[in-house]
Structures are given as C-alpha cells and as structure tokens.
PDB file of N, CA and C in Angstrom:
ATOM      1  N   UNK A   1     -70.913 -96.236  90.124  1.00  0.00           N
ATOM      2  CA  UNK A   1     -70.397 -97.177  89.152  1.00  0.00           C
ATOM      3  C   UNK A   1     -71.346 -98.370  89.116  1.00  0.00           C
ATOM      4  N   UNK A   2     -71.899 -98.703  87.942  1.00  0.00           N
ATOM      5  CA  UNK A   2     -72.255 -99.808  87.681  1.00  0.00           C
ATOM      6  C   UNK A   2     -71.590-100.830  88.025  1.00  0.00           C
ATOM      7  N   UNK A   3     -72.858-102.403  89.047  1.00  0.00           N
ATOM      8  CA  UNK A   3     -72.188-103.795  88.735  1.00  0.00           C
ATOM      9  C   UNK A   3     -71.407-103.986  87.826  1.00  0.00           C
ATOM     10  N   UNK A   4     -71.697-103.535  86.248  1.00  0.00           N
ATOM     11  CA  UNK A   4     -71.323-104.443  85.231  1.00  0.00           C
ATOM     12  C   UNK A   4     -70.726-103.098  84.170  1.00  0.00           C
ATOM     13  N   UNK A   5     -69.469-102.586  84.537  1.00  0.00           N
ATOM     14  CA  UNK A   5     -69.154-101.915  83.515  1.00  0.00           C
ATOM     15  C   UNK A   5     -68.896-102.250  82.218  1.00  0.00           C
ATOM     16  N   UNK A   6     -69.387-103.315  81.519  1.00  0.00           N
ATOM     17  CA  UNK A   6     -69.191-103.410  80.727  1.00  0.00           C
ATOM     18  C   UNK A   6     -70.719-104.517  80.168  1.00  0.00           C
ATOM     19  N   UNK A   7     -71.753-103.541  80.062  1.00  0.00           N
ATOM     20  CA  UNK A   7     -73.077-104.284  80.192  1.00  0.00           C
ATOM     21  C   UNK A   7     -73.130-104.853  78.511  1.00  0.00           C
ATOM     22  N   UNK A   8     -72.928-104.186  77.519  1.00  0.00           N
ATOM     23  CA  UNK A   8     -73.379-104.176  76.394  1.00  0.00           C
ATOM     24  C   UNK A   8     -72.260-105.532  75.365  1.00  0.00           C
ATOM     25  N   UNK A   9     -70.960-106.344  76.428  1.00  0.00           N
ATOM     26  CA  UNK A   9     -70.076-106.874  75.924  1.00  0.00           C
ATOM     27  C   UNK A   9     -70.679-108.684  75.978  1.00  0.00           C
ATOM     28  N   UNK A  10     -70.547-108.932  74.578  1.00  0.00           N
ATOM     29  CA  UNK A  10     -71.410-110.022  74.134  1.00  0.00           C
ATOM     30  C   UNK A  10     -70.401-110.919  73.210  1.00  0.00           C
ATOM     31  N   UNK A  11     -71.212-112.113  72.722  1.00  0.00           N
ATOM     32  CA  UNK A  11     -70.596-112.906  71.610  1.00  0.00           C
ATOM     33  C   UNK A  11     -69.848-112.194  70.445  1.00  0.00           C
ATOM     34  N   UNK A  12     -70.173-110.986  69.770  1.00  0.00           N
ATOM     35  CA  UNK A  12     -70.097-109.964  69.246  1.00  0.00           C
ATOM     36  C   UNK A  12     -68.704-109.161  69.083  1.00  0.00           C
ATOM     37  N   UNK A  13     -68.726-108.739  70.502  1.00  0.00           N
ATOM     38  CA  UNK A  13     -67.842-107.794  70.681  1.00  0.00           C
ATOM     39  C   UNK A  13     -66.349-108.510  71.226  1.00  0.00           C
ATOM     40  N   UNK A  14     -66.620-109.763  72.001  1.00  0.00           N
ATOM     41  CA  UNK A  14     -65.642-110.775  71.572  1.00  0.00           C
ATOM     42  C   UNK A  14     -65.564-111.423  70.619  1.00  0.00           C
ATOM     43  N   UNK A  15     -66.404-111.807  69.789  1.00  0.00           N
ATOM     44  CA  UNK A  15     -65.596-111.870  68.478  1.00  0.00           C
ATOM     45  C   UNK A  15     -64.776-110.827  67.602  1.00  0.00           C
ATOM     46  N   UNK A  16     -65.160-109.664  67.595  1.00  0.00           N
ATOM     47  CA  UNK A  16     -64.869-108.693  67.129  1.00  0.00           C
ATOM     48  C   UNK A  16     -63.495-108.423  67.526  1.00  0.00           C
ATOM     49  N   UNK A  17     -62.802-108.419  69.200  1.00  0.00           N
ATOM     50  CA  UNK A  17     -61.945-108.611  69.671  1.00  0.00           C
ATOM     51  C   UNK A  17     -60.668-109.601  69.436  1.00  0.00           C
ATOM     52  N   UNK A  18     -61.653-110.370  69.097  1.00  0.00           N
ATOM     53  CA  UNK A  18     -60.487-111.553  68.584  1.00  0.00           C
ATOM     54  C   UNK A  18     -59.927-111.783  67.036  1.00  0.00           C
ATOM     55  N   UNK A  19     -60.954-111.100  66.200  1.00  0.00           N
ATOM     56  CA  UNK A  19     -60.607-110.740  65.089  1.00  0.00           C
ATOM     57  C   UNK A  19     -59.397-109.564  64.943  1.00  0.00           C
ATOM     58  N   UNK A  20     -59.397-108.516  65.680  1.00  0.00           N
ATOM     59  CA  UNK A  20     -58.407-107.369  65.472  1.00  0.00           C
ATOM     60  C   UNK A  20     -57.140-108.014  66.300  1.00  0.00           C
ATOM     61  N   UNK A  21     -56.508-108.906  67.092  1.00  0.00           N
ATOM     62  CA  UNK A  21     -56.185-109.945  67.942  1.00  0.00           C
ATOM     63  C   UNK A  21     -55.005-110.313  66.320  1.00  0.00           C
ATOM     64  N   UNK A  22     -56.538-111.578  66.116  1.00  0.00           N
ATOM     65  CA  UNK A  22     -55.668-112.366  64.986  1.00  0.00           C
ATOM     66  C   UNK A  22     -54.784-111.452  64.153  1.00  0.00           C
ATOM     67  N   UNK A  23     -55.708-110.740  63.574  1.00  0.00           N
ATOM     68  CA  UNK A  23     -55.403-109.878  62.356  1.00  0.00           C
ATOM     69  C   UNK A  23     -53.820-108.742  62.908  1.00  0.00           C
ATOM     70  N   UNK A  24     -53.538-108.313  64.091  1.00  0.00           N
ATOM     71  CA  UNK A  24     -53.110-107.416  64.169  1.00  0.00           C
ATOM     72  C   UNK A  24     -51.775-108.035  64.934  1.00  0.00           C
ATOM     73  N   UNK A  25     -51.406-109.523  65.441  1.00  0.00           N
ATOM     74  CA  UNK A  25     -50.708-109.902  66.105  1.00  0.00           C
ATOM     75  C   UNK A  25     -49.446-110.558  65.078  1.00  0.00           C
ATOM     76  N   UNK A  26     -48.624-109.346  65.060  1.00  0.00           N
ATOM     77  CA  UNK A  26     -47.313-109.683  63.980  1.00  0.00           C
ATOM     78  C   UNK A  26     -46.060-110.605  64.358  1.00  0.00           C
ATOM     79  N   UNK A  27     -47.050-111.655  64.294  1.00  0.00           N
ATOM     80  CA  UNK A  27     -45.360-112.693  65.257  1.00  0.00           C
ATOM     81  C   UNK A  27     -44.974-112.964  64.185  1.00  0.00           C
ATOM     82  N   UNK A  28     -43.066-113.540  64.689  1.00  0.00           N
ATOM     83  CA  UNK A  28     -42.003-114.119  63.630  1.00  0.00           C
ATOM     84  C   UNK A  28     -42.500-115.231  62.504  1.00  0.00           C
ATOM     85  N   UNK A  29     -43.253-115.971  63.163  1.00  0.00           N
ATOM     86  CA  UNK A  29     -44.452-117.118  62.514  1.00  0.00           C
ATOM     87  C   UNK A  29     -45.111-116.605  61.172  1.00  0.00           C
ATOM     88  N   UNK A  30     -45.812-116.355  61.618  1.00  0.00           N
ATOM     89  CA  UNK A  30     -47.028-115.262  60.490  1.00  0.00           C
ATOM     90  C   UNK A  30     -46.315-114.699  59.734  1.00  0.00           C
ATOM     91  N   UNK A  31     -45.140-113.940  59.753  1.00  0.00           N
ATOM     92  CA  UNK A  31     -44.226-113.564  58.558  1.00  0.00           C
ATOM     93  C   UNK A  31     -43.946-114.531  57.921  1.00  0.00           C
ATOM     94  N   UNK A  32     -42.974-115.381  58.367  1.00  0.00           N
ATOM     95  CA  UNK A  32     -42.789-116.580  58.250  1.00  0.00           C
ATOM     96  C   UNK A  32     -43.891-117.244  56.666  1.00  0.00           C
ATOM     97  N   UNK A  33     -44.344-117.396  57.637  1.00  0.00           N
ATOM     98  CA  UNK A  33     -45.648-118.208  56.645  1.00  0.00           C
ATOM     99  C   UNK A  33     -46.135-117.275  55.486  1.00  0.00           C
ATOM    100  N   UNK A  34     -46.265-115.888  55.771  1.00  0.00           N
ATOM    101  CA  UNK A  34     -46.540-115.313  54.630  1.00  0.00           C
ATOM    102  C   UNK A  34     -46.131-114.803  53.328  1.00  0.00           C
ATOM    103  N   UNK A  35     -44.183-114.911  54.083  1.00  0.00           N
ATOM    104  CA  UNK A  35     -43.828-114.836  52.898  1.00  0.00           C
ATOM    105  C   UNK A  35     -43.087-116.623  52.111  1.00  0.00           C
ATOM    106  N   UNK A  36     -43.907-117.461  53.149  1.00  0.00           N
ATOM    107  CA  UNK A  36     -43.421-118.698  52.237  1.00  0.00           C
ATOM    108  C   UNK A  36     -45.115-119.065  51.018  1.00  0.00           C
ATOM    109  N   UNK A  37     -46.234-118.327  51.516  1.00  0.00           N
ATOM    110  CA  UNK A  37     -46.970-118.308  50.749  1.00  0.00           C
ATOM    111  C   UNK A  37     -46.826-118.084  49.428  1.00  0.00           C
ATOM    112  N   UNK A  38     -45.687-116.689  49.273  1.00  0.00           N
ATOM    113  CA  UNK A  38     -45.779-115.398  48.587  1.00  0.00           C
ATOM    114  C   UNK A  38     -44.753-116.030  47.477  1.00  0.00           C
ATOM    115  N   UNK A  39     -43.855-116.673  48.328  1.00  0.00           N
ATOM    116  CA  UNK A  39     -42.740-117.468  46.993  1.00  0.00           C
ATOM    117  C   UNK A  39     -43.095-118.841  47.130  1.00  0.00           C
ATOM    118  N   UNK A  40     -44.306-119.317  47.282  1.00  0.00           N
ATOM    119  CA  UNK A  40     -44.849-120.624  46.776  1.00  0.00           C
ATOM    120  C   UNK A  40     -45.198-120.778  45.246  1.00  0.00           C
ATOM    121  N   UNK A  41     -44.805-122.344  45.198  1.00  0.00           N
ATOM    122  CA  UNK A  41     -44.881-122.290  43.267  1.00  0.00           C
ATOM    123  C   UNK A  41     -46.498-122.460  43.074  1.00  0.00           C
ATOM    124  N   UNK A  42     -46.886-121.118  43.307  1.00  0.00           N
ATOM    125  CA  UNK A  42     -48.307-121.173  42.632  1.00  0.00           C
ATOM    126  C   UNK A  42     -49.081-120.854  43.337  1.00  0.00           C
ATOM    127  N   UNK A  43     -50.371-120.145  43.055  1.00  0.00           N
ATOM    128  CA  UNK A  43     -51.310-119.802  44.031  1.00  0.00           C
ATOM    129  C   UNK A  43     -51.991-120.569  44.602  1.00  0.00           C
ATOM    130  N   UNK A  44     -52.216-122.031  44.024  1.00  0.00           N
ATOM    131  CA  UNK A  44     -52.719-123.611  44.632  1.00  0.00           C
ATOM    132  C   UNK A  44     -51.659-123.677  46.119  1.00  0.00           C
ATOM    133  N   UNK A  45     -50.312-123.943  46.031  1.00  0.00           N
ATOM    134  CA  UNK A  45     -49.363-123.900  46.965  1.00  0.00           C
ATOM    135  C   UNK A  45     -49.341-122.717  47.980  1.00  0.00           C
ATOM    136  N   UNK A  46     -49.318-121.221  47.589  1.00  0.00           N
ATOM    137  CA  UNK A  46     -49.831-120.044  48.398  1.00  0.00           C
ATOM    138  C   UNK A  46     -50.974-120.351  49.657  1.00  0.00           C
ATOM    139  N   UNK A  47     -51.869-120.851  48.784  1.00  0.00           N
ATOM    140  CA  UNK A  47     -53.047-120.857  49.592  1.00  0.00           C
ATOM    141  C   UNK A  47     -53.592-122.434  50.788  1.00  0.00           C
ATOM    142  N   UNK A  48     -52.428-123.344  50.219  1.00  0.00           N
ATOM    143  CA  UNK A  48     -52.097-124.279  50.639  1.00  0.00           C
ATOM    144  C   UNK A  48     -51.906-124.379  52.289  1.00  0.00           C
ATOM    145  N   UNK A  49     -50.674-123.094  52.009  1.00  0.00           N
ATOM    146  CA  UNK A  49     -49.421-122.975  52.930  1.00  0.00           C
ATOM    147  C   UNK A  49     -50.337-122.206  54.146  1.00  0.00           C
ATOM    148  N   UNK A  50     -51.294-120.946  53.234  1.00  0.00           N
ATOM    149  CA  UNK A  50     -52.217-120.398  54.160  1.00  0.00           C
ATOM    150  C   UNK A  50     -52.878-121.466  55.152  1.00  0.00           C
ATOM    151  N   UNK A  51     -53.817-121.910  54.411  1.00  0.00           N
ATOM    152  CA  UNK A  51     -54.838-123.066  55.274  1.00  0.00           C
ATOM    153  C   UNK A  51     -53.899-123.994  56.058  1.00  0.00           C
ATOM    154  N   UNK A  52     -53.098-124.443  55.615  1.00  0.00           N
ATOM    155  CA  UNK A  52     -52.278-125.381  56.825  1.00  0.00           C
ATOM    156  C   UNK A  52     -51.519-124.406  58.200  1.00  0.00           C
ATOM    157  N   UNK A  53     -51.292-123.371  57.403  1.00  0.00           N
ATOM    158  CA  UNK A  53     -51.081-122.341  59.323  1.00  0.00           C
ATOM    159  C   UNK A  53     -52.383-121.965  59.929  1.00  0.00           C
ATOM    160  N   UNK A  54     -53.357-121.809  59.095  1.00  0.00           N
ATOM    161  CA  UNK A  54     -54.771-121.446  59.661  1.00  0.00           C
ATOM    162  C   UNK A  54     -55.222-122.719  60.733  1.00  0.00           C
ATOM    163  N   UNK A  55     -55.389-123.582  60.201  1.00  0.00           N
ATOM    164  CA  UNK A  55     -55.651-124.886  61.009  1.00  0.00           C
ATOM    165  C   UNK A  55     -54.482-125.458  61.620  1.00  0.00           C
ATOM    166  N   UNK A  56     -53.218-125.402  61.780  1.00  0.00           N
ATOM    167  CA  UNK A  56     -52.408-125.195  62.985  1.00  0.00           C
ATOM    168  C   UNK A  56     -52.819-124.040  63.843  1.00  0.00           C
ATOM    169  N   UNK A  57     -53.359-122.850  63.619  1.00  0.00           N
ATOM    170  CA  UNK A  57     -53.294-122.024  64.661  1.00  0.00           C
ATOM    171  C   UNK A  57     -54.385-122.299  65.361  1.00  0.00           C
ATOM    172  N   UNK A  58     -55.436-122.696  64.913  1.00  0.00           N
ATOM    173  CA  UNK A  58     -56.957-122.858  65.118  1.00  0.00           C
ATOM    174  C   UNK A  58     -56.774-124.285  66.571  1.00  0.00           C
ATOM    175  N   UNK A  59     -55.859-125.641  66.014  1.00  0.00           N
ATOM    176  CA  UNK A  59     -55.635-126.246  66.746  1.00  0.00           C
ATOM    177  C   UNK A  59     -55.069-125.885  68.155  1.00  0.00           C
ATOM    178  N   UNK A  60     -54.279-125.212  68.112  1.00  0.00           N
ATOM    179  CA  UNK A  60     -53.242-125.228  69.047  1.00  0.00           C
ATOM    180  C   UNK A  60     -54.058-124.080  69.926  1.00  0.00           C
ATOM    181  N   UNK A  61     -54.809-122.680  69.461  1.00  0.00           N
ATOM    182  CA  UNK A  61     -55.533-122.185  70.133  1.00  0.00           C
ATOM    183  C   UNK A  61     -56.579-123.020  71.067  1.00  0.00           C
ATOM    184  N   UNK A  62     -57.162-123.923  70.569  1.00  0.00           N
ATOM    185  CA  UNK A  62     -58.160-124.303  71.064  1.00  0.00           C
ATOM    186  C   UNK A  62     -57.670-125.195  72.068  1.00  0.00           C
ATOM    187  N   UNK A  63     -56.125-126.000  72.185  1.00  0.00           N
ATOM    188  CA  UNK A  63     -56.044-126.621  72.909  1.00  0.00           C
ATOM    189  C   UNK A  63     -55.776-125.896  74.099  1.00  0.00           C
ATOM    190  N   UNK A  64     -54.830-124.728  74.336  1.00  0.00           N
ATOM    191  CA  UNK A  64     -54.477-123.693  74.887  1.00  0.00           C
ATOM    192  C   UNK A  64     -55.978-123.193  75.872  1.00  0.00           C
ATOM    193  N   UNK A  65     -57.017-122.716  74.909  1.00  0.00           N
ATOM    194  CA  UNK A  65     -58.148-122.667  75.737  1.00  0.00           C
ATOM    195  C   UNK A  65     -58.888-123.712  76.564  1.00  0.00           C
ATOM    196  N   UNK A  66     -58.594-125.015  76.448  1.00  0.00           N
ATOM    197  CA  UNK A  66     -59.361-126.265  76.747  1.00  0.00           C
ATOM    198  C   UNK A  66     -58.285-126.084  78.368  1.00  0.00           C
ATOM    199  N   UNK A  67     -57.203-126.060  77.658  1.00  0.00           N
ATOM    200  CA  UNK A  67     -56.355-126.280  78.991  1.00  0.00           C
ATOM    201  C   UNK A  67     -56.349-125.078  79.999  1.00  0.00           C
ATOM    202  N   UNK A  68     -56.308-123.945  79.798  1.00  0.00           N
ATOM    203  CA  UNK A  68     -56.856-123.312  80.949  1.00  0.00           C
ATOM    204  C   UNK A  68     -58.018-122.932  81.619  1.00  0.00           C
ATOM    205  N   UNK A  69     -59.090-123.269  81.079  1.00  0.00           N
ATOM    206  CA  UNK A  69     -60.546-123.512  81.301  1.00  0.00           C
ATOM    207  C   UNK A  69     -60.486-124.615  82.285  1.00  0.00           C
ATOM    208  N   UNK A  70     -60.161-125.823  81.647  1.00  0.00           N
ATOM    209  CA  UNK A  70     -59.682-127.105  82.796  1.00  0.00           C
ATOM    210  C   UNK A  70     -59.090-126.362  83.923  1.00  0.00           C
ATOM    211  N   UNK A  71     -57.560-125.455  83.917  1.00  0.00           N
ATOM    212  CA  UNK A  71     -57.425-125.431  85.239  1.00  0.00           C
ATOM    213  C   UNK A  71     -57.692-124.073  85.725  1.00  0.00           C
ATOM    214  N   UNK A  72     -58.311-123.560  85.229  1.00  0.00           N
ATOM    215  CA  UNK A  72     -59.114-122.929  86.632  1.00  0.00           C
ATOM    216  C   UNK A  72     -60.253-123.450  86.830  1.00  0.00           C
ATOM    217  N   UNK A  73     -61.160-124.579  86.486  1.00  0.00           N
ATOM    218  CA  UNK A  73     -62.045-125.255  86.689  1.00  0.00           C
ATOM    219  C   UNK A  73     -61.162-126.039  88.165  1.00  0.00           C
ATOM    220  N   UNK A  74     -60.328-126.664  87.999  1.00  0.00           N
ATOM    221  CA  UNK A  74     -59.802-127.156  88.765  1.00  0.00           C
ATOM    222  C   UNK A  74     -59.351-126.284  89.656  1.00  0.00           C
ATOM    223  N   UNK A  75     -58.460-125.231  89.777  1.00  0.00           N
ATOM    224  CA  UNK A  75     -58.425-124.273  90.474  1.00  0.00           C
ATOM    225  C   UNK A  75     -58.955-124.262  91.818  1.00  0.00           C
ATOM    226  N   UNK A  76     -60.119-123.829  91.031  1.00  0.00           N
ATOM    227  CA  UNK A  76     -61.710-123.222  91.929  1.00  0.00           C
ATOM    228  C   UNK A  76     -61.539-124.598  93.351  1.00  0.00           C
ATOM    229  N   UNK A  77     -61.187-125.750  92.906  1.00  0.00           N
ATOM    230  CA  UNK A  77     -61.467-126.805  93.921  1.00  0.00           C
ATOM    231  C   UNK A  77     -60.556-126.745  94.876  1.00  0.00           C
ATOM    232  N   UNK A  78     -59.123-126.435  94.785  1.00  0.00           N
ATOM    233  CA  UNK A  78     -58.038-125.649  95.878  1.00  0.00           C
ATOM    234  C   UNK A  78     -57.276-124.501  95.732  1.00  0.00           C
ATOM    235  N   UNK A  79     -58.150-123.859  96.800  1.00  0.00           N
ATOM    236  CA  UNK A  79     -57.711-122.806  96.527  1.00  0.00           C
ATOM    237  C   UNK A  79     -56.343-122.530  96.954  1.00  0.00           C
ATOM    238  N   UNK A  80     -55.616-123.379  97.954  1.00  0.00           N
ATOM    239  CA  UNK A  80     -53.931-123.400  98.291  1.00  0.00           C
ATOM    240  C   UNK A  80     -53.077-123.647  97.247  1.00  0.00           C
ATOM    241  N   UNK A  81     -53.936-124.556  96.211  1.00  0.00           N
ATOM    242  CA  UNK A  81     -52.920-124.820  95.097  1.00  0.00           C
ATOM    243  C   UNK A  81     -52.673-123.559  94.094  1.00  0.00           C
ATOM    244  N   UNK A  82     -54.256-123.327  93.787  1.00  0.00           N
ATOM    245  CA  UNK A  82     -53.905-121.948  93.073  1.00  0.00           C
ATOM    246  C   UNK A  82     -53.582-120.827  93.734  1.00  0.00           C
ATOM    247  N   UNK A  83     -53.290-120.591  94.443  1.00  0.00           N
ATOM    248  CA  UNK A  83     -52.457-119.677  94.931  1.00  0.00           C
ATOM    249  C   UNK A  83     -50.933-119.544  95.120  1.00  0.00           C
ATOM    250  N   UNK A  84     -50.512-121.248  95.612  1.00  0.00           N
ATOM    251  CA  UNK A  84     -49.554-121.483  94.803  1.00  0.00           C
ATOM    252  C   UNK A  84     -48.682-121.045  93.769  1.00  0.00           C
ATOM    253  N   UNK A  85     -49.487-122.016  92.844  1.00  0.00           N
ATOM    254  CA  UNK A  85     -48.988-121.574  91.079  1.00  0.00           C
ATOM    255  C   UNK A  85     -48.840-120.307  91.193  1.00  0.00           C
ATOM    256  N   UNK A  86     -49.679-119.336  91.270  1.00  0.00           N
ATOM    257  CA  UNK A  86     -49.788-118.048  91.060  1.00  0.00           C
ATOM    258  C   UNK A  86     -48.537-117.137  91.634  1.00  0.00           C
ATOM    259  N   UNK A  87     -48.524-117.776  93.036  1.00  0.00           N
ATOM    260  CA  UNK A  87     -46.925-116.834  93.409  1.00  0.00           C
ATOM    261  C   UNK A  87     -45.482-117.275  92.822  1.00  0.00           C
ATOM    262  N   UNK A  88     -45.569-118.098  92.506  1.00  0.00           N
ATOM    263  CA  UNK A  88     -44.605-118.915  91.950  1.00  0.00           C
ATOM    264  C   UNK A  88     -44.676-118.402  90.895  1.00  0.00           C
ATOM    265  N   UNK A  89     -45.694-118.414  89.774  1.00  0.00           N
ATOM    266  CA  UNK A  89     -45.729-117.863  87.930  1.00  0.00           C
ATOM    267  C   UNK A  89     -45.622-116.196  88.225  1.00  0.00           C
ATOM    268  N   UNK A  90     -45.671-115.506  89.419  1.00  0.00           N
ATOM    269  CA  UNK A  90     -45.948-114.328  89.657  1.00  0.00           C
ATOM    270  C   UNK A  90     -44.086-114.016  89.878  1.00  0.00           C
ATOM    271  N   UNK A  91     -43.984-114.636  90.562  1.00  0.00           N
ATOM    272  CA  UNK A  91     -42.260-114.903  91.030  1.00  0.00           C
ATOM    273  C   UNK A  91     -41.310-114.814  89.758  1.00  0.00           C
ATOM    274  N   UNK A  92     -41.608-116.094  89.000  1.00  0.00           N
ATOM    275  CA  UNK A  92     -40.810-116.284  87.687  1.00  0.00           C
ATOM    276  C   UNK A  92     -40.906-114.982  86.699  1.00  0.00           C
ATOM    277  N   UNK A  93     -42.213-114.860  86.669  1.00  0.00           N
ATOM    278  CA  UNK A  93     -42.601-113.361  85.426  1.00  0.00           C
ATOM    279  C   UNK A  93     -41.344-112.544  85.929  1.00  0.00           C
ATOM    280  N   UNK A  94     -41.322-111.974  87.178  1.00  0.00           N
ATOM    281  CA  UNK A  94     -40.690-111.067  87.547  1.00  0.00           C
ATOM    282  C   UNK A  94     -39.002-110.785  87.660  1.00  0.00           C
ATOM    283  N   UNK A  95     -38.569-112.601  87.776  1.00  0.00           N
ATOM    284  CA  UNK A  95     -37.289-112.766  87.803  1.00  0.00           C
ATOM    285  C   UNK A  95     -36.956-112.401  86.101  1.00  0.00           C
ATOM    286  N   UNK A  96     -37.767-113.098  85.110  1.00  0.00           N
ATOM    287  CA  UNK A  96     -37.139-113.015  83.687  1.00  0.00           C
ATOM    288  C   UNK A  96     -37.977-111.648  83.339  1.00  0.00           C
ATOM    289  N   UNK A  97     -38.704-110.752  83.906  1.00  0.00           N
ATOM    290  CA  UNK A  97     -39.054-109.305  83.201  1.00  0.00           C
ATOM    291  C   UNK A  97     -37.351-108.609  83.676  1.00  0.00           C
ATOM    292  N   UNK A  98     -36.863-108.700  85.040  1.00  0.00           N
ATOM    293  CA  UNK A  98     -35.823-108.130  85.823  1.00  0.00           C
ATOM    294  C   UNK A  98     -34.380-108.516  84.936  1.00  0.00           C
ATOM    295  N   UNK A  99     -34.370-109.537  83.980  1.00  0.00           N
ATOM    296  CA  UNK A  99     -33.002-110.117  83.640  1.00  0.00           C
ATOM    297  C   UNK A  99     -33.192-108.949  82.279  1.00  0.00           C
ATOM    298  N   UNK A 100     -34.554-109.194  81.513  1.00  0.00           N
ATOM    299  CA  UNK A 100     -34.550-108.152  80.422  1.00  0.00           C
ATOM    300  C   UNK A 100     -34.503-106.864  80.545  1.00  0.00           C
ATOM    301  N   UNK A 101     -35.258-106.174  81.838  1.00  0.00           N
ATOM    302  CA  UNK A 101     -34.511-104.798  81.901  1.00  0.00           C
ATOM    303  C   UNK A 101     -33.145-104.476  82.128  1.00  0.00           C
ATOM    304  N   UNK A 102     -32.632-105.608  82.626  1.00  0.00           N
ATOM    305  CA  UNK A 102     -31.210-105.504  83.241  1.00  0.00           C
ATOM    306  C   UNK A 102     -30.201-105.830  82.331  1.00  0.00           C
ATOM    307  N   UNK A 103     -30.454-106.283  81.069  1.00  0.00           N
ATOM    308  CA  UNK A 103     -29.899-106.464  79.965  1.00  0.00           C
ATOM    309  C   UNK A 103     -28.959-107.623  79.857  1.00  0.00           C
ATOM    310  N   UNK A 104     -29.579-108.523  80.624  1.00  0.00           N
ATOM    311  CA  UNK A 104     -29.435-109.791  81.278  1.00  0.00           C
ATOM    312  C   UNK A 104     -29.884-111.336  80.417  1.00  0.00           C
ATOM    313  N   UNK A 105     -30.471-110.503  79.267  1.00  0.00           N
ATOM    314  CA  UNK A 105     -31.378-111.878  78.778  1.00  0.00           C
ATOM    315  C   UNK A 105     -30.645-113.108  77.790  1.00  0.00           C
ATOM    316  N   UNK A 106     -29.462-112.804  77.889  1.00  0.00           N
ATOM    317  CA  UNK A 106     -28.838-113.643  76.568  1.00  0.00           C
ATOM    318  C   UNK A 106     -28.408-115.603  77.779  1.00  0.00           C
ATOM    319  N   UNK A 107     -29.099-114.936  79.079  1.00  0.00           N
ATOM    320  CA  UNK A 107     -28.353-116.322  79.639  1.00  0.00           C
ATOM    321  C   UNK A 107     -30.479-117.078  79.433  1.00  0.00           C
ATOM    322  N   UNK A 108     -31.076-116.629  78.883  1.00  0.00           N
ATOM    323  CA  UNK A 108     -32.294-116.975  79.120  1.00  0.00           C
ATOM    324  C   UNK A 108     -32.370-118.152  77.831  1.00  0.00           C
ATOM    325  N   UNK A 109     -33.422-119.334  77.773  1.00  0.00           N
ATOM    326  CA  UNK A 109     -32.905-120.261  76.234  1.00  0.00           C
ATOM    327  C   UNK A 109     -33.678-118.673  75.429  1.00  0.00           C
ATOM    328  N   UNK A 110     -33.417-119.073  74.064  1.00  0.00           N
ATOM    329  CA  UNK A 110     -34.001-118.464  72.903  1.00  0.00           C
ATOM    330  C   UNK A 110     -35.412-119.284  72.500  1.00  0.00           C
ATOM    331  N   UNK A 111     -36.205-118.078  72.099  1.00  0.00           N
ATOM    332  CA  UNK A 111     -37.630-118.321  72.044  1.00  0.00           C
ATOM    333  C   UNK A 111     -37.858-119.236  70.959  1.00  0.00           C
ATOM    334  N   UNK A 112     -37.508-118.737  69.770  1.00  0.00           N
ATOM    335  CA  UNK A 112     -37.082-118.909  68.690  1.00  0.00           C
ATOM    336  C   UNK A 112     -36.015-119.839  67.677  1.00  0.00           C
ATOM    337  N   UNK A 113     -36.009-120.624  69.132  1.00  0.00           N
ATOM    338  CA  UNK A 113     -34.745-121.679  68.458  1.00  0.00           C
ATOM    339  C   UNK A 113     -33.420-121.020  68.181  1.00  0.00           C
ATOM    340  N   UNK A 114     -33.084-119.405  68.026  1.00  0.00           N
ATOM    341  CA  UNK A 114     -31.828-119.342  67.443  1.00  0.00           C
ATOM    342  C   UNK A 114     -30.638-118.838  68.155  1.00  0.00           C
TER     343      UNK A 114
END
C-alpha cells in the first residue's frame, strides 16, 4: 500500500467534491428557498431570493470552516483538551444516535423549530 492512497487528490477533485456536496444535499432549507423562488413575484424576485440563500450559505460555511480550522489549530497545542472534547462529543453522538434507534427522540428539542 502506498503512503498516499490517494496521490492524484488536488484543488480539483475537492472542488469537484464539493460541488456534488452542494448540489446533491436536499435539506428542508433549500426546498424551502426554492420553492419561495418559484412563487416569487417575478423572475427579478426568484433570483433575488436565490442569491440571498447563496450568500447566506457561502457566509455561514465559511464561518463554520474558520472555526474548526481555529480549533484544531488550537487543538494540536493540548492534547488533554482535545481529547477531552472528543470523548465527551463521542459520548453525546452516541447517547442521541441510542434515543433515535430506540424511538426515543421526541424528548430531544426539534431541529427545525417545529
């Protein structure tokens, strides 16, 4: 086995990745927005509605990336802490994956506001 199974993966092929990502990730949102495009008064307003979720998503991605870049930058400097977090976020995943198989989830808040 190759060091680097994955020798040929570049700017490219993560972009490429993140394009089928955007494009293919059907959240409640993105409906949302698409069909308030769709019964917007006008294709000026349609395309409006587009660009203002585009640049909300664009924002909020980027802050999302800034902030975990920061902490595993930070991370790296204790390693007791991140290890920490990790059993703990490792802990929680597992308590709320265990309530949803268990058919448990209605005491959990709603994602979705509803």
């Amino acid at each position: 086995m190759p060091d680097d199974p994955f020798p040929t993966y570049g700017r490219r092929t993560a972009f490429g990745i993140g394009m089928l990502h955007g494009i293919g990730a059907e959240t409640p949102t993105q409906v949302l927005v698409f069909a308030a495009a769709a019964g917007a008064s006008g294709a000026v307003g349609g395309v409006l509605v587009l660009v203002t979720f585009l640049v909300g998503l664009l924002a909020s991605n980027t802050l999302v990336s800034l902030a975990a870049t920061f902490g595993f930058i930070g991370a790296a400097r204790s390693f007791p802490v991140y290890a920490a977090i990790s059993v703990v976020t490792a802990a929680f995943s597992l308590v709320v994956g265990a309530l949803f198989v268990l058919g448990l989830s209605a005491g959990l808040p709603a994602l979705l506001g509803g």
